[in-house]
C-alpha atoms as a PDB file:
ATOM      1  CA  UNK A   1     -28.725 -18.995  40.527  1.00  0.00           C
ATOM      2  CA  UNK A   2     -26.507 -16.373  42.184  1.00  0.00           C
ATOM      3  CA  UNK A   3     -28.160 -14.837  44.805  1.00  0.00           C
ATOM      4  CA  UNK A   4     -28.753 -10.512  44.945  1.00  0.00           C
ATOM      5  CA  UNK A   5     -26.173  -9.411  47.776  1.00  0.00           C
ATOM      6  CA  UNK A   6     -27.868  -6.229  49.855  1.00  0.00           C
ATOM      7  CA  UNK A   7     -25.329  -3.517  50.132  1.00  0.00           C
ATOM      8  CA  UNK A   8     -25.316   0.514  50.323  1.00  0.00           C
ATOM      9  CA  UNK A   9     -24.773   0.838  46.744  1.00  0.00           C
ATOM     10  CA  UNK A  10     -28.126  -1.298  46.703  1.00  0.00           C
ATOM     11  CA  UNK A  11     -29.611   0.609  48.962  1.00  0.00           C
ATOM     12  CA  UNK A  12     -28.811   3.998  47.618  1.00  0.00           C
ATOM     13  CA  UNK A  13     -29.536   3.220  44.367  1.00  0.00           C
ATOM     14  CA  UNK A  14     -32.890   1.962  45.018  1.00  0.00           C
ATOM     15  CA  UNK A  15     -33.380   5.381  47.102  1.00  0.00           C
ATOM     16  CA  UNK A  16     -32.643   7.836  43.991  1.00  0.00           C
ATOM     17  CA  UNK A  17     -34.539   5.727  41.602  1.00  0.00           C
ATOM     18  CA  UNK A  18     -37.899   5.752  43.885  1.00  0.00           C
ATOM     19  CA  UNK A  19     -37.129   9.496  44.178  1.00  0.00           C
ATOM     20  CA  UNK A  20     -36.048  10.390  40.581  1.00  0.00           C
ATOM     21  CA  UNK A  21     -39.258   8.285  39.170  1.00  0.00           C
ATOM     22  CA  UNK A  22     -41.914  10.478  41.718  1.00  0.00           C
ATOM     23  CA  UNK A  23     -40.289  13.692  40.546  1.00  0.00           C
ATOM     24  CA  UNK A  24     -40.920  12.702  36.704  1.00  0.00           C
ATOM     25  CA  UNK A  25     -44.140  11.781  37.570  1.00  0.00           C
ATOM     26  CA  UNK A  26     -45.554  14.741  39.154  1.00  0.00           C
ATOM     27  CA  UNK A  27     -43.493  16.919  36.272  1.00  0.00           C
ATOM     28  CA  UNK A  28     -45.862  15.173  33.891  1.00  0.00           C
ATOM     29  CA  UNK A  29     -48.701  15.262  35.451  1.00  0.00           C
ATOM     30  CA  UNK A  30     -47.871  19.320  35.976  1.00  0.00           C
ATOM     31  CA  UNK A  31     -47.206  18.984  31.897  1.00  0.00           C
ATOM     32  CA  UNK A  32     -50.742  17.862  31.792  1.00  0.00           C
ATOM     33  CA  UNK A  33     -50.227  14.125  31.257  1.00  0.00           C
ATOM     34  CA  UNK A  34     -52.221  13.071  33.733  1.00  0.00           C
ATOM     35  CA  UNK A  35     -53.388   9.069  34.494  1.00  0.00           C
ATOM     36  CA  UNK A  36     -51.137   6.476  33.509  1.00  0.00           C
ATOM     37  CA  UNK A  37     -49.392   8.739  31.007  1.00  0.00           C
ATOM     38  CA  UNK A  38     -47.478  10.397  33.910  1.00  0.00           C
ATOM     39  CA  UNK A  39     -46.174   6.995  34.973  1.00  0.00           C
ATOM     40  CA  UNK A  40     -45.421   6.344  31.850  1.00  0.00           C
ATOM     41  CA  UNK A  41     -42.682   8.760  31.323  1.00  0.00           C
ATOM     42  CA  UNK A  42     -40.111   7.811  34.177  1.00  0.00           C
ATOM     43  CA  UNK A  43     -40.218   4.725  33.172  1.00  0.00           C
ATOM     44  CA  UNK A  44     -38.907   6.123  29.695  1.00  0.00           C
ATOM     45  CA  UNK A  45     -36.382   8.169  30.593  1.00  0.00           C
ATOM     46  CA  UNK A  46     -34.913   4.959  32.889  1.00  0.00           C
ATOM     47  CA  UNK A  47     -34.799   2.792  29.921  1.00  0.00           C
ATOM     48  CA  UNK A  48     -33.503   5.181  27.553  1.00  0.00           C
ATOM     49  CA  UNK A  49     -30.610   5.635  30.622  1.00  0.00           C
ATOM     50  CA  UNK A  50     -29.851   2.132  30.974  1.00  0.00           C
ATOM     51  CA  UNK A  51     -30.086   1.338  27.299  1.00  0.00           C
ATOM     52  CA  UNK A  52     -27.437   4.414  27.035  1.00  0.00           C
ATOM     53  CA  UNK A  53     -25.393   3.055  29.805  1.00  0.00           C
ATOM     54  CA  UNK A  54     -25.078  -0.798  28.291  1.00  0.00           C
ATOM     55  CA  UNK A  55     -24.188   0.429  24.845  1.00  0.00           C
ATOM     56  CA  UNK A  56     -21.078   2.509  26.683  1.00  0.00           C
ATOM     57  CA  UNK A  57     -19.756  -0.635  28.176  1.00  0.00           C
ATOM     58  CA  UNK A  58     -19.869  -2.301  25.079  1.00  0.00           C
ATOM     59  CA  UNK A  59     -17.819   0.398  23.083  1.00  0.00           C
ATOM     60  CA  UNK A  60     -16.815   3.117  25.129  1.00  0.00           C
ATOM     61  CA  UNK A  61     -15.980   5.273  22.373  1.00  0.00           C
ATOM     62  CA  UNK A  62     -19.351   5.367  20.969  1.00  0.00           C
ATOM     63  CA  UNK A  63     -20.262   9.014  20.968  1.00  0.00           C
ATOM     64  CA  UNK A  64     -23.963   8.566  20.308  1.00  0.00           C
ATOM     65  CA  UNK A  65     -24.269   6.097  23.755  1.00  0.00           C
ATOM     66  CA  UNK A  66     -22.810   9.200  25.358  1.00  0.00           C
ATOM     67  CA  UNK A  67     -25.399  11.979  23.498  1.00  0.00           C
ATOM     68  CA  UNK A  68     -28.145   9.914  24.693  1.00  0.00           C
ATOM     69  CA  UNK A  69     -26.724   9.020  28.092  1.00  0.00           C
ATOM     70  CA  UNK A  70     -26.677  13.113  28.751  1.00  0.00           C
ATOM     71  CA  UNK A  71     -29.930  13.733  26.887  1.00  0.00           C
ATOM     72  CA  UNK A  72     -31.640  10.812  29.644  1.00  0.00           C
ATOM     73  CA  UNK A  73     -29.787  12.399  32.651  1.00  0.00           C
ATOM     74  CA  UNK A  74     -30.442  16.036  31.508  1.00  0.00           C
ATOM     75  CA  UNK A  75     -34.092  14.946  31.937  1.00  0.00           C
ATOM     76  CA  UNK A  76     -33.819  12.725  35.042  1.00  0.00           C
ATOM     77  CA  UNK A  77     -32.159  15.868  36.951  1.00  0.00           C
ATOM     78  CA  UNK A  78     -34.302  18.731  35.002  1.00  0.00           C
ATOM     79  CA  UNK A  79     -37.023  16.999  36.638  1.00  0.00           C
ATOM     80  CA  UNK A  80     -35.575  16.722  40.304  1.00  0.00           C
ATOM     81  CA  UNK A  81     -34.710  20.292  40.144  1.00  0.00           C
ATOM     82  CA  UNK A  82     -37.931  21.486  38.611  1.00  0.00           C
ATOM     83  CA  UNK A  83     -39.882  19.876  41.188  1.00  0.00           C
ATOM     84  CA  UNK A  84     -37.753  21.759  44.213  1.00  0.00           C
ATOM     85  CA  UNK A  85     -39.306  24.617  44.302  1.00  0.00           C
ATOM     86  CA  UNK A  86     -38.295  26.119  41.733  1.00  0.00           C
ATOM     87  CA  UNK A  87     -40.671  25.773  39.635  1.00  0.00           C
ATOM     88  CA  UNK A  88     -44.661  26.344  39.962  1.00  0.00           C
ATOM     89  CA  UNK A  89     -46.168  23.127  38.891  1.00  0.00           C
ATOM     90  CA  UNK A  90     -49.647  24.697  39.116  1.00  0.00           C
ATOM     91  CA  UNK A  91     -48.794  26.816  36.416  1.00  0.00           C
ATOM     92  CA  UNK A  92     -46.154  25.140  33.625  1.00  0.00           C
ATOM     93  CA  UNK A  93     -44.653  26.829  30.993  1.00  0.00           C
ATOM     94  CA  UNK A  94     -45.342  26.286  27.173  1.00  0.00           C
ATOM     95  CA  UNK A  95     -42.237  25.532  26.603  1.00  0.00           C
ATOM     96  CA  UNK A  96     -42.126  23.225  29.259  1.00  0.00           C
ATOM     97  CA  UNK A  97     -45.293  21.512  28.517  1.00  0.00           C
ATOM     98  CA  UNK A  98     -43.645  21.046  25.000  1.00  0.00           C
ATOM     99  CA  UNK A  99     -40.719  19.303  26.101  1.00  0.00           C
ATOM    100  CA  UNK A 100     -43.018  16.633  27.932  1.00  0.00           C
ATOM    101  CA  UNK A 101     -45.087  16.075  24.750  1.00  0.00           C
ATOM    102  CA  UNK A 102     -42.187  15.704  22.573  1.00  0.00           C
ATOM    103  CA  UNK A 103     -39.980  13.438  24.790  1.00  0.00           C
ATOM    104  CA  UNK A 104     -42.176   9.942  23.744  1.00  0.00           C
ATOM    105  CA  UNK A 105     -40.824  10.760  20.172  1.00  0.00           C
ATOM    106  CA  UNK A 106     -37.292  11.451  21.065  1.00  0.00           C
ATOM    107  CA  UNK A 107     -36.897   8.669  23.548  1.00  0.00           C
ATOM    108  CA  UNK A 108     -38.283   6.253  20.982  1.00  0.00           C
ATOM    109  CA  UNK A 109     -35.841   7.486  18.296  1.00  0.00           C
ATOM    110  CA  UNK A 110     -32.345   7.633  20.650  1.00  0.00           C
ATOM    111  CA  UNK A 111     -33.842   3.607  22.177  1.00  0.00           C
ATOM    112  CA  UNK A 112     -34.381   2.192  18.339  1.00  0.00           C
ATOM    113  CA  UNK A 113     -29.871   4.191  17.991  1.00  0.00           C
ATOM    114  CA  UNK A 114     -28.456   2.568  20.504  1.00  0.00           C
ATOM    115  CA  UNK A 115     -30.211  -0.326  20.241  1.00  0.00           C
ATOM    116  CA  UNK A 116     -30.227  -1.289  16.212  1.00  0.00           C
ATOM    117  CA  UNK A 117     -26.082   0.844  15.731  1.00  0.00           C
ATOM    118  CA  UNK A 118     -23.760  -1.258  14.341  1.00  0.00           C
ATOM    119  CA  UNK A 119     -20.986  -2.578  16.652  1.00  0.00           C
ATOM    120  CA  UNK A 120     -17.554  -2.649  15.802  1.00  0.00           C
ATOM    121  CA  UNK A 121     -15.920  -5.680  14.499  1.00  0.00           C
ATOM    122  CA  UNK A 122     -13.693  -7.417  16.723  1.00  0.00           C
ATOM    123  CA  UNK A 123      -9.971  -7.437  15.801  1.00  0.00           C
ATOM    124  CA  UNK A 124      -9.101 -10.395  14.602  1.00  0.00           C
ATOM    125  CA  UNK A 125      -5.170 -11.324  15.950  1.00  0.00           C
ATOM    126  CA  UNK A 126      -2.947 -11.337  13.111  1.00  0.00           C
ATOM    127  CA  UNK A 127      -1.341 -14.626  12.494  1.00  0.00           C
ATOM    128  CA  UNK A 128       2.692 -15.098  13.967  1.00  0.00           C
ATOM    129  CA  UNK A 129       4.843 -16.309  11.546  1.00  0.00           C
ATOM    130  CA  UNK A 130       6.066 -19.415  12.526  1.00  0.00           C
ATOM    131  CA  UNK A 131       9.713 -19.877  13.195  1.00  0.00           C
ATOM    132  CA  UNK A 132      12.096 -20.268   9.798  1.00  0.00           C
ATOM    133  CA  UNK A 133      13.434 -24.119   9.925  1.00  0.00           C
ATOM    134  CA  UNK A 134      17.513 -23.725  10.381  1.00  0.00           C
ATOM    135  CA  UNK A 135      19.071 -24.069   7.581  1.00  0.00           C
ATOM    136  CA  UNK A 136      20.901 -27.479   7.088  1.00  0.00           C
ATOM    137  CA  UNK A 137      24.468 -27.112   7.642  1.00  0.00           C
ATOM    138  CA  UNK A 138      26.620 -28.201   4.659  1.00  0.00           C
ATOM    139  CA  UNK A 139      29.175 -30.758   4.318  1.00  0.00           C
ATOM    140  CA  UNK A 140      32.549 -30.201   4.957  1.00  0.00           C
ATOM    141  CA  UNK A 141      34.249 -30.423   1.533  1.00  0.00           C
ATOM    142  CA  UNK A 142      36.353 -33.923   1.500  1.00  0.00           C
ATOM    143  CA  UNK A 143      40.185 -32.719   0.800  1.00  0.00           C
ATOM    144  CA  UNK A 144      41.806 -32.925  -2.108  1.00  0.00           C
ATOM    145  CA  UNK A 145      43.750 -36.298  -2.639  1.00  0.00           C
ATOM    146  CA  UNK A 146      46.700 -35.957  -5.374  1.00  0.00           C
ATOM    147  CA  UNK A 147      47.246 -39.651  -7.413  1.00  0.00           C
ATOM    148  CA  UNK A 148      51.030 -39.257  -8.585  1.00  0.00           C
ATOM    149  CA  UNK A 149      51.581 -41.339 -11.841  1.00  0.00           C
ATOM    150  CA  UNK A 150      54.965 -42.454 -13.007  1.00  0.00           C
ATOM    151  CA  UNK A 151      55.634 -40.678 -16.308  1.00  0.00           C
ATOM    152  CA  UNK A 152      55.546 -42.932 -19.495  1.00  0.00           C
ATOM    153  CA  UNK A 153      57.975 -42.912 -21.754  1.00  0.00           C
ATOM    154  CA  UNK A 154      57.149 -40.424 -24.812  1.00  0.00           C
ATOM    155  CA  UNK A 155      56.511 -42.660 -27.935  1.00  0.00           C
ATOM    156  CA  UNK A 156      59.145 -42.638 -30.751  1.00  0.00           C
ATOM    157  CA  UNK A 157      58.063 -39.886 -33.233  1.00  0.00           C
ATOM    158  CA  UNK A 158      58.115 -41.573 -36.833  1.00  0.00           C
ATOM    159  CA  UNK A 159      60.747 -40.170 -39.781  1.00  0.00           C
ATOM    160  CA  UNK A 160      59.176 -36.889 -40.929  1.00  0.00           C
ATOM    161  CA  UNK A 161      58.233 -37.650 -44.980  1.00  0.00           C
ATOM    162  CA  UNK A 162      60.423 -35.783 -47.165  1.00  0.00           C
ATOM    163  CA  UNK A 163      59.331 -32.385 -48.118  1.00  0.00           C
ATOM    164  CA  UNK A 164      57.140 -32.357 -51.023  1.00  0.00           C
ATOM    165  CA  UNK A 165      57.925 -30.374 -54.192  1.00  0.00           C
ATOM    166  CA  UNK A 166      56.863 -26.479 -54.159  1.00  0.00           C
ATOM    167  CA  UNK A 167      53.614 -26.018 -55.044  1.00  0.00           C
ATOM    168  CA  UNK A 168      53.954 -23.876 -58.392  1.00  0.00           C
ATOM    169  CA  UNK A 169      52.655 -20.389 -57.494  1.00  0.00           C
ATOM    170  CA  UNK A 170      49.644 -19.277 -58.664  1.00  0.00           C
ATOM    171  CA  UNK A 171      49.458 -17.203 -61.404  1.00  0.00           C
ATOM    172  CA  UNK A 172      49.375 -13.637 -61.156  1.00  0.00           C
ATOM    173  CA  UNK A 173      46.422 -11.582 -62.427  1.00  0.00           C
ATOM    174  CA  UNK A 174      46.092  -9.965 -65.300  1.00  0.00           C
ATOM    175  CA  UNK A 175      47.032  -6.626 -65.499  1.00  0.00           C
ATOM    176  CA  UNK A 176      44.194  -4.259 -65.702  1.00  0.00           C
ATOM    177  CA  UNK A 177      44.719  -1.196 -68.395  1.00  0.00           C
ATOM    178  CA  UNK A 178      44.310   2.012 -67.176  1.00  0.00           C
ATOM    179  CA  UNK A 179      42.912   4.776 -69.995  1.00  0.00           C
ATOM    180  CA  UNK A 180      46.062   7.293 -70.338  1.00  0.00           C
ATOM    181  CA  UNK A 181      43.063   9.888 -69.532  1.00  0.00           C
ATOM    182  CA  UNK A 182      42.063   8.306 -66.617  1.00  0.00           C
ATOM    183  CA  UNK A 183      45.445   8.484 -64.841  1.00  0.00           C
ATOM    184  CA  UNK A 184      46.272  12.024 -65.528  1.00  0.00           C
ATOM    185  CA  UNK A 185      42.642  12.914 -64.080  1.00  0.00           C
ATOM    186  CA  UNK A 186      44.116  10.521 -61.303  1.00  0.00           C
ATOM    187  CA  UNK A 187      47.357  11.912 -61.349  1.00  0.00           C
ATOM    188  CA  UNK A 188      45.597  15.445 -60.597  1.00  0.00           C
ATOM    189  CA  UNK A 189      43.792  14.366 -57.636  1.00  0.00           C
ATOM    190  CA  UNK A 190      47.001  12.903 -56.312  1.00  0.00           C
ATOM    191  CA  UNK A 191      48.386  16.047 -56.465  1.00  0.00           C
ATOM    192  CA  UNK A 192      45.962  18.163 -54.748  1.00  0.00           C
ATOM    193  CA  UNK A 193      45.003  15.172 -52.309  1.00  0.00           C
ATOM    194  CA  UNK A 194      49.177  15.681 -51.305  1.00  0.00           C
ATOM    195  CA  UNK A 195      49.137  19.463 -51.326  1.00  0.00           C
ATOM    196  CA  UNK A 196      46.082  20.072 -49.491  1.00  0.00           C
ATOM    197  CA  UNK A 197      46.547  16.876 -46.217  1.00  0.00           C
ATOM    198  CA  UNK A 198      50.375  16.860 -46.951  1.00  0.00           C
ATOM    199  CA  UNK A 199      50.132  12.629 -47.408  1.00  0.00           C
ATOM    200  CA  UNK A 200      49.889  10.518 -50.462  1.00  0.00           C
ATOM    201  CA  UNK A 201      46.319   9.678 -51.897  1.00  0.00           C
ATOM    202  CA  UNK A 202      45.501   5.856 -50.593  1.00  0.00           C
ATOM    203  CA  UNK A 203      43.666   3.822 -52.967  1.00  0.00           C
ATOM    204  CA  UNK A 204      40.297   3.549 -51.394  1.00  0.00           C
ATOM    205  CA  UNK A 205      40.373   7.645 -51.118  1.00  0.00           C
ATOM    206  CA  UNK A 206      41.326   7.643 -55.429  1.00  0.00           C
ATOM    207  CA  UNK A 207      38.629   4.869 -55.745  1.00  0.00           C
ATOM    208  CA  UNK A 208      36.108   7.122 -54.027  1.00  0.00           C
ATOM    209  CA  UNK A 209      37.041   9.966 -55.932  1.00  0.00           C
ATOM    210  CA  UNK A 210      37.217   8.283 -59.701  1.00  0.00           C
ATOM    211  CA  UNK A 211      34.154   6.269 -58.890  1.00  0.00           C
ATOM    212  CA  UNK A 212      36.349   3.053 -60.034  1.00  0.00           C
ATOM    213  CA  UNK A 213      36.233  -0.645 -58.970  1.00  0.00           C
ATOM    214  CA  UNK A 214      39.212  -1.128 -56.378  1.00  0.00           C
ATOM    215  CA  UNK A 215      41.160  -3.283 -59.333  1.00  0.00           C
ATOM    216  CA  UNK A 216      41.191   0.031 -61.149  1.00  0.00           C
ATOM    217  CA  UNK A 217      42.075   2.369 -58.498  1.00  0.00           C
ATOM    218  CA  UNK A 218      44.669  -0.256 -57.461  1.00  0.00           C
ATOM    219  CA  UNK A 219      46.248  -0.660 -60.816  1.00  0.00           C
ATOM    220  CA  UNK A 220      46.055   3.780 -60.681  1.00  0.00           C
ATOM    221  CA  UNK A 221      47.638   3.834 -57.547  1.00  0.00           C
ATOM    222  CA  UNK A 222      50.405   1.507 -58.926  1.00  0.00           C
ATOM    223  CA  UNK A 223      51.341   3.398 -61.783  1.00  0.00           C
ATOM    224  CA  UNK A 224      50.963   6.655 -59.778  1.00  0.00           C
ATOM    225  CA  UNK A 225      53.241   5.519 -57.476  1.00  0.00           C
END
């Protein structure tokens, strides 16, 4: 068990707290609360001070530990200075006598804050990547060995066979008749096909035009020719 060292910080603090908790004590009683009730309330405003002060060492950005921390302190020195002549404690204020009745009430409700607030979560370290594995280096590539063969003699090429007898040509197609109507309506659209691009009518243009199977329009072109 670790034994209480006596210092000045010790001392002094001991000093202010004996003197802060009388001055509460007669403002109460002033207020009206008189018998234990006046005792009572510096012992409130210390805890609601120290419960202030542990929650801002926890998290010291907690804005409501701070409120409250004031709020305590506020009420801690209102009552030093109050009691220093400056005030008549044989005659109190309303307003005064008000703040003393409520504070039970709001020291209650800033205690239950600070003590039942949620605390932030603690940062969890984010996991370092381990190390990539080196790659595995590749082998080098074995060179290239050339195998030089002796040439071998080309075989002998047998006697070509004799050429075979013509195959008889087929026989043509039969000529298709053209109606001598027909190819002077042909003949017409030759003529205007050449005067109007300046180039002789092809046979799929003259099949297009006639409305003709290509045999036709060949067998037109043929004789227009």
């Amino acid at each position: 068990m670790s034994r209480i060292r006596i210092d000045a910080v010790l001392i002094q603090a001991v000093i202010a707290g004996a003197l802060s908790f009388a001055h509460l004590h007669d403002l109460a009683a002033a207020a009206g609360q008189d018998g234990w009730k006046a005792w009572a309330y510096p012992v409130s405003v210390d805890l609601l001070l120290v419960a202030a002060w542990r929650r801002m060492r926890t998290t010291a950005d907690n804005r409501a530990a701070w409120a409250w921390f004031v709020i305590a302190l506020a009420a801690s020195l209102g009552a030093n200075v109050a009691t220093a002549g400056l005030l008549d404690l044989n005659d109190v204020p309303a307003w005064l006598r008000i703040l003393v009745a409520g504070w039970p009430a709001l020291a209650f409700l800033g205690g239950t804050l600070l003590v039942h607030s949620p605390q932030a979560a603690p940062i969890e370290n984010a996991p370092v990547p381990a190390a990539p594995l080196p790659a595995p280096s590749e082998p080098e590539p074995a060179p290239d060995v050339t195998v030089e063969r002796a040439p071998e003699p080309a075989p002998e090429l047998p006697p070509a066979p004799a050429p075979a007898e013509a195959t008889a040509s087929p026989p043509s197609a039969p000529a298709v008749a053209v109606p001598p109507a027909l190819l002077d309506h042909a003949r017409k659209l030759a003529d205007s096909h050449q005067a109007t691009t300046g180039s002789r009518i092809d046979s799929a243009t003259l099949r297009a035009r006639l409305g003709v199977p290509a045999p036709l329009a060949d067998a037109i072109k043929a004789q227009l020719a």
